[in-house]
N, C-alpha and C. Protein backbone atom coordinates (compact mmCIF):
# COMPACT_ATOMS: atom_id res chain seq x y z
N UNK A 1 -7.43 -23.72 33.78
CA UNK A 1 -6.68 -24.95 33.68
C UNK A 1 -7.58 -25.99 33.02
N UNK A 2 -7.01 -26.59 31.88
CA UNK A 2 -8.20 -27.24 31.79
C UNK A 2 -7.54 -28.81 32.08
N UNK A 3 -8.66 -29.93 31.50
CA UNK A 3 -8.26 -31.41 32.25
C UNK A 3 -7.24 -31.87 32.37
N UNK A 4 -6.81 -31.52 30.42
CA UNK A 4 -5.13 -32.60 30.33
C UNK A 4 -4.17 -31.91 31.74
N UNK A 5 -4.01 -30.44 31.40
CA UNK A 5 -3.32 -29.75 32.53
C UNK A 5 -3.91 -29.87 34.37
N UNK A 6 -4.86 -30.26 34.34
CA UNK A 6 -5.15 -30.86 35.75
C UNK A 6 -4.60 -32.38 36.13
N UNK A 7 -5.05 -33.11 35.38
CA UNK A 7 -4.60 -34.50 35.10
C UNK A 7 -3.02 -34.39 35.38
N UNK A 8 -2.10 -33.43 34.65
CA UNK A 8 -0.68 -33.07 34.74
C UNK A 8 -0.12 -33.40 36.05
N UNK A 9 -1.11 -32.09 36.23
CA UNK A 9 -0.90 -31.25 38.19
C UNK A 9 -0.86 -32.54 39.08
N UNK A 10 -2.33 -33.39 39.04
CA UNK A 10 -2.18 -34.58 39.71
C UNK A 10 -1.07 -35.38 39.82
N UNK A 11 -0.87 -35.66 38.59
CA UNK A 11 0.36 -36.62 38.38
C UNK A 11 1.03 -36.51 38.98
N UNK A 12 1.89 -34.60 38.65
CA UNK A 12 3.07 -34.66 39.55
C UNK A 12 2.92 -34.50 40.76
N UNK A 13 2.43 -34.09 41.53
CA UNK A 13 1.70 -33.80 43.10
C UNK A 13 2.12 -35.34 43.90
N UNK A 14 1.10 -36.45 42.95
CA UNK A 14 1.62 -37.98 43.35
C UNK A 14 3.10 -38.32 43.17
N UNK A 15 3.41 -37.97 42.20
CA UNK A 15 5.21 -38.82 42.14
C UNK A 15 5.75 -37.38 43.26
N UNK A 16 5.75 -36.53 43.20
CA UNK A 16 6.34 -35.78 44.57
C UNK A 16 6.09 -36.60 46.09
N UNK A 17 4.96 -37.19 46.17
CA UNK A 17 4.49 -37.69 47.46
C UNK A 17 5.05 -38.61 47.60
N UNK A 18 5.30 -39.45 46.80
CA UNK A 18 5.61 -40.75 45.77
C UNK A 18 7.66 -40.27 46.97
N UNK A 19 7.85 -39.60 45.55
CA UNK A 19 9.43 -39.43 46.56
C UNK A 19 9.90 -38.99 47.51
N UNK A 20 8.97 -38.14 48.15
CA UNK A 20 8.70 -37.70 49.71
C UNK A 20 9.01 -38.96 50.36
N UNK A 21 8.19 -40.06 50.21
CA UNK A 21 7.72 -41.07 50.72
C UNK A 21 8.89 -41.81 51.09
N UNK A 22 9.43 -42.17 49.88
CA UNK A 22 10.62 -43.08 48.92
C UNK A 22 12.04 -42.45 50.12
N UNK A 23 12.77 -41.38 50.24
CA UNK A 23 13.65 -40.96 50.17
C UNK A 23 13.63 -39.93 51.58
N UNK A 24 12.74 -40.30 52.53
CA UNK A 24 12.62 -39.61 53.73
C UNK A 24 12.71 -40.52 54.68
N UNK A 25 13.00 -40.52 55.73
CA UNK A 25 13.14 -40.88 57.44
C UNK A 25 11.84 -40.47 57.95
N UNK A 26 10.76 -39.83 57.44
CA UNK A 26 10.01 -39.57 58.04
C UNK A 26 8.47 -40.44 58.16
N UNK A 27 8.05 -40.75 59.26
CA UNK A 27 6.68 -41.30 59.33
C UNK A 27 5.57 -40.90 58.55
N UNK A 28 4.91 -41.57 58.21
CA UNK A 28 3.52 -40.87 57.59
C UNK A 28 2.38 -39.49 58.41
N UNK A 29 2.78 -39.62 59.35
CA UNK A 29 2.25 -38.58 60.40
C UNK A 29 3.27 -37.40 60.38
N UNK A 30 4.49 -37.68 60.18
CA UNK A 30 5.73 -36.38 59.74
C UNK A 30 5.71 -35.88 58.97
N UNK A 31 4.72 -36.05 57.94
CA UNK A 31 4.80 -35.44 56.59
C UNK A 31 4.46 -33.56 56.51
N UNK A 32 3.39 -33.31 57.47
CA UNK A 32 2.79 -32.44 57.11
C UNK A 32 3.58 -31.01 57.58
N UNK A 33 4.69 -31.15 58.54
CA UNK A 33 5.66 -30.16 58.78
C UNK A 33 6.34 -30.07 57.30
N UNK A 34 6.97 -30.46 57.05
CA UNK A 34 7.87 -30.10 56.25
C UNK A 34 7.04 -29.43 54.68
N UNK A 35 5.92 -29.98 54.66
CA UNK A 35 4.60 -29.66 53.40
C UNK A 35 4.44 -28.71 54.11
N UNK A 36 3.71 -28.30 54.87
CA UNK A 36 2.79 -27.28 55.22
C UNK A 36 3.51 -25.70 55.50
N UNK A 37 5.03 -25.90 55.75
CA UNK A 37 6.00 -25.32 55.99
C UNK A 37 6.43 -24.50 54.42
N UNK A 38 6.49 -25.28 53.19
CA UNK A 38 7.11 -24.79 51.70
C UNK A 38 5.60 -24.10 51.72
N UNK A 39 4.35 -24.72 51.53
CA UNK A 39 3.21 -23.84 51.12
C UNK A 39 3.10 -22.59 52.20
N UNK A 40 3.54 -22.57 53.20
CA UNK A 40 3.52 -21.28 54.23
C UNK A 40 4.40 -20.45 53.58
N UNK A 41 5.88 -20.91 53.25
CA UNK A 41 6.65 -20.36 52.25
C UNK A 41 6.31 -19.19 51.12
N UNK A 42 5.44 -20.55 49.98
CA UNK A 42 5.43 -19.62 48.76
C UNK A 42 4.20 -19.09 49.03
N UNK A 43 3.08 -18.73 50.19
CA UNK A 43 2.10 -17.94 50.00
C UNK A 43 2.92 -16.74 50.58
N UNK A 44 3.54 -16.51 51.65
CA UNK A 44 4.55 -15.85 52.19
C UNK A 44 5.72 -14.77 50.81
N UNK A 45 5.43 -15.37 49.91
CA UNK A 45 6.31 -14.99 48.95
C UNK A 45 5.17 -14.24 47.92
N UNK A 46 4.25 -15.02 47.71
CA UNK A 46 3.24 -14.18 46.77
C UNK A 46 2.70 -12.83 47.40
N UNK A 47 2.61 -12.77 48.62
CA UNK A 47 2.12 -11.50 49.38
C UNK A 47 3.11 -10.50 49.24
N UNK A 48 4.26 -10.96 49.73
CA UNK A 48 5.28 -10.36 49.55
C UNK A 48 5.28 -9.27 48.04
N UNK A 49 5.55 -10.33 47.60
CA UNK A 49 5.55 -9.87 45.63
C UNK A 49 4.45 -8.86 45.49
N UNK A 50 3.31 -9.01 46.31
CA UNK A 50 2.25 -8.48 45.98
C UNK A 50 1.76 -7.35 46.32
N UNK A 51 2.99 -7.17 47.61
CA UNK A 51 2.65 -5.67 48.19
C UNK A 51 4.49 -5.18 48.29
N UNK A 52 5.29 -5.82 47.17
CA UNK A 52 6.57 -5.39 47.32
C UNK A 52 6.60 -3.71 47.18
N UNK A 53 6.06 -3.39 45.87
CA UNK A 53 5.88 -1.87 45.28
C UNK A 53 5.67 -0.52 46.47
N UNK A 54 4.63 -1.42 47.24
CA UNK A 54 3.77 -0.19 47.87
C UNK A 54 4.78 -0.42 49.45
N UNK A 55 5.57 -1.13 50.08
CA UNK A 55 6.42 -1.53 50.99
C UNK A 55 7.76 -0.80 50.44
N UNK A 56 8.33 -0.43 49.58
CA UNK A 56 9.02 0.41 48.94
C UNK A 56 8.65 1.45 48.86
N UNK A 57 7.49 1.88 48.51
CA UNK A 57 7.37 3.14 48.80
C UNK A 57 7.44 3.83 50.04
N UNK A 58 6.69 3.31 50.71
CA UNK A 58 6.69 3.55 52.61
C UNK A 58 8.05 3.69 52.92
N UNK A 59 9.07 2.82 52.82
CA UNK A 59 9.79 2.93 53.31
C UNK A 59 11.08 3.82 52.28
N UNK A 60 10.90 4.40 51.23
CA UNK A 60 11.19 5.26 50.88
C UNK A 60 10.64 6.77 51.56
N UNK A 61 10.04 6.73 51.70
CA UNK A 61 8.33 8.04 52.12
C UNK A 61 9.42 8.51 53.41
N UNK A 62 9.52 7.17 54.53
CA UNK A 62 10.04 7.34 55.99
C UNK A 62 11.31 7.77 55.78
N UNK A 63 12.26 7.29 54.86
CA UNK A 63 13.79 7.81 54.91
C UNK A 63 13.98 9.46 54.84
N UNK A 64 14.88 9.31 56.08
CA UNK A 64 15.02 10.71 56.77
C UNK A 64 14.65 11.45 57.04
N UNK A 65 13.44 11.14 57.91
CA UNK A 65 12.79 11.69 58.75
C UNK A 65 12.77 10.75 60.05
N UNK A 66 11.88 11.29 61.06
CA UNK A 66 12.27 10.87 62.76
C UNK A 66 11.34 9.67 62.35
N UNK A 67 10.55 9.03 61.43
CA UNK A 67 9.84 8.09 61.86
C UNK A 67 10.72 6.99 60.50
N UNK A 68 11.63 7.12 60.51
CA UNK A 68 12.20 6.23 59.45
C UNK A 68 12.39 5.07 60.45
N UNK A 69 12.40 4.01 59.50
CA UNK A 69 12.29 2.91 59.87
C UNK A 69 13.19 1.67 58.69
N UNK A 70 13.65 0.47 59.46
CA UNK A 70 14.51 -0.41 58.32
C UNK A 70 13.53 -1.04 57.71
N UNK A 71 13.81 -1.64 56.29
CA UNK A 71 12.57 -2.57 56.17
C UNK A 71 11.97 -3.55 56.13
N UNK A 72 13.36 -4.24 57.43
CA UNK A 72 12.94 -5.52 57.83
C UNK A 72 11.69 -4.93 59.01
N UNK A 73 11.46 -3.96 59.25
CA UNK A 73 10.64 -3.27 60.45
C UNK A 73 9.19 -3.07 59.82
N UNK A 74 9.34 -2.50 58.49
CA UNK A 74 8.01 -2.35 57.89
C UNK A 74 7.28 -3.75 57.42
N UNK A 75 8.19 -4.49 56.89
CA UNK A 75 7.79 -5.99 56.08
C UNK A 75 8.89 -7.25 56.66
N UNK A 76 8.39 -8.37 56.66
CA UNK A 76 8.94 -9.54 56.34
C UNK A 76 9.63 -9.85 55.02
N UNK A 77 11.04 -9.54 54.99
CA UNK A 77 11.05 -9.59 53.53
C UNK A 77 12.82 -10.93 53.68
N UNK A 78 12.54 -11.40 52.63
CA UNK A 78 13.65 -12.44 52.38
C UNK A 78 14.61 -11.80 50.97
N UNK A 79 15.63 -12.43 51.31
CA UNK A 79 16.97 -11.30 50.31
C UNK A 79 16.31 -12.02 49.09
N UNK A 80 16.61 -11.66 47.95
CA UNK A 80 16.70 -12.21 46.69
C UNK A 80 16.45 -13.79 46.49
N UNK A 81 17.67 -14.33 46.44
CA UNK A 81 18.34 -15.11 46.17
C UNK A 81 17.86 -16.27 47.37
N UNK A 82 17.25 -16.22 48.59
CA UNK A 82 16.65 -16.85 49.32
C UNK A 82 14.99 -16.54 48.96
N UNK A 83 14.23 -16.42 47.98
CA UNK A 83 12.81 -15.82 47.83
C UNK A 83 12.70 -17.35 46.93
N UNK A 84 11.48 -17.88 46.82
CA UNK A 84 11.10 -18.82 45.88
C UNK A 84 10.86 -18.57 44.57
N UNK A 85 11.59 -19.52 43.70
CA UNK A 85 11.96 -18.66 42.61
C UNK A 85 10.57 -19.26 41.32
N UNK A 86 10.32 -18.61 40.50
CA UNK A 86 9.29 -18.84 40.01
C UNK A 86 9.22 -20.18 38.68
């Protein structure tokens, strides 16, 4: 990343906080649920992504046999269309 594109990042990071701020009911001490909650989110989603392949396989491997399993059982996984989109 270099400056201009850091400088960017900053920017928007502030006008996000900026309208957090602006357009919430919430105290300055309330902030960090609802933040800390989306970044729990999309790291939750990169892992995901990151071991989707090999969580498919397993649970391909187990189908039909006695140790099969669903694969909400093997992984935490969110449908599609509820996953953070890139």
């Amino acid at each position: 990343m270099n400056r201009d594109q850091l400088k960017q990042l900053e920017d928007d990071l502030w006008s996000a906080a900026d309208n957090l701020r602006a357009n919430s009911d919430l105290k300055a001490s309330e902030y960090g649920t609802p933040v800390l909650g989306l970044i729990f989110l999309k790291f939750a989603d990169i892992n995901y992504r990151r071991h989707e392949a090999d969580i498919q396989a397993e649970h391909a491997a187990l189908k039909g046999t006695r140790r099969e399993k669903p694969l909400h059982e093997i992984a935490v996984a969110s449908s599609p269309p509820a996953r953070w989109s890139a």
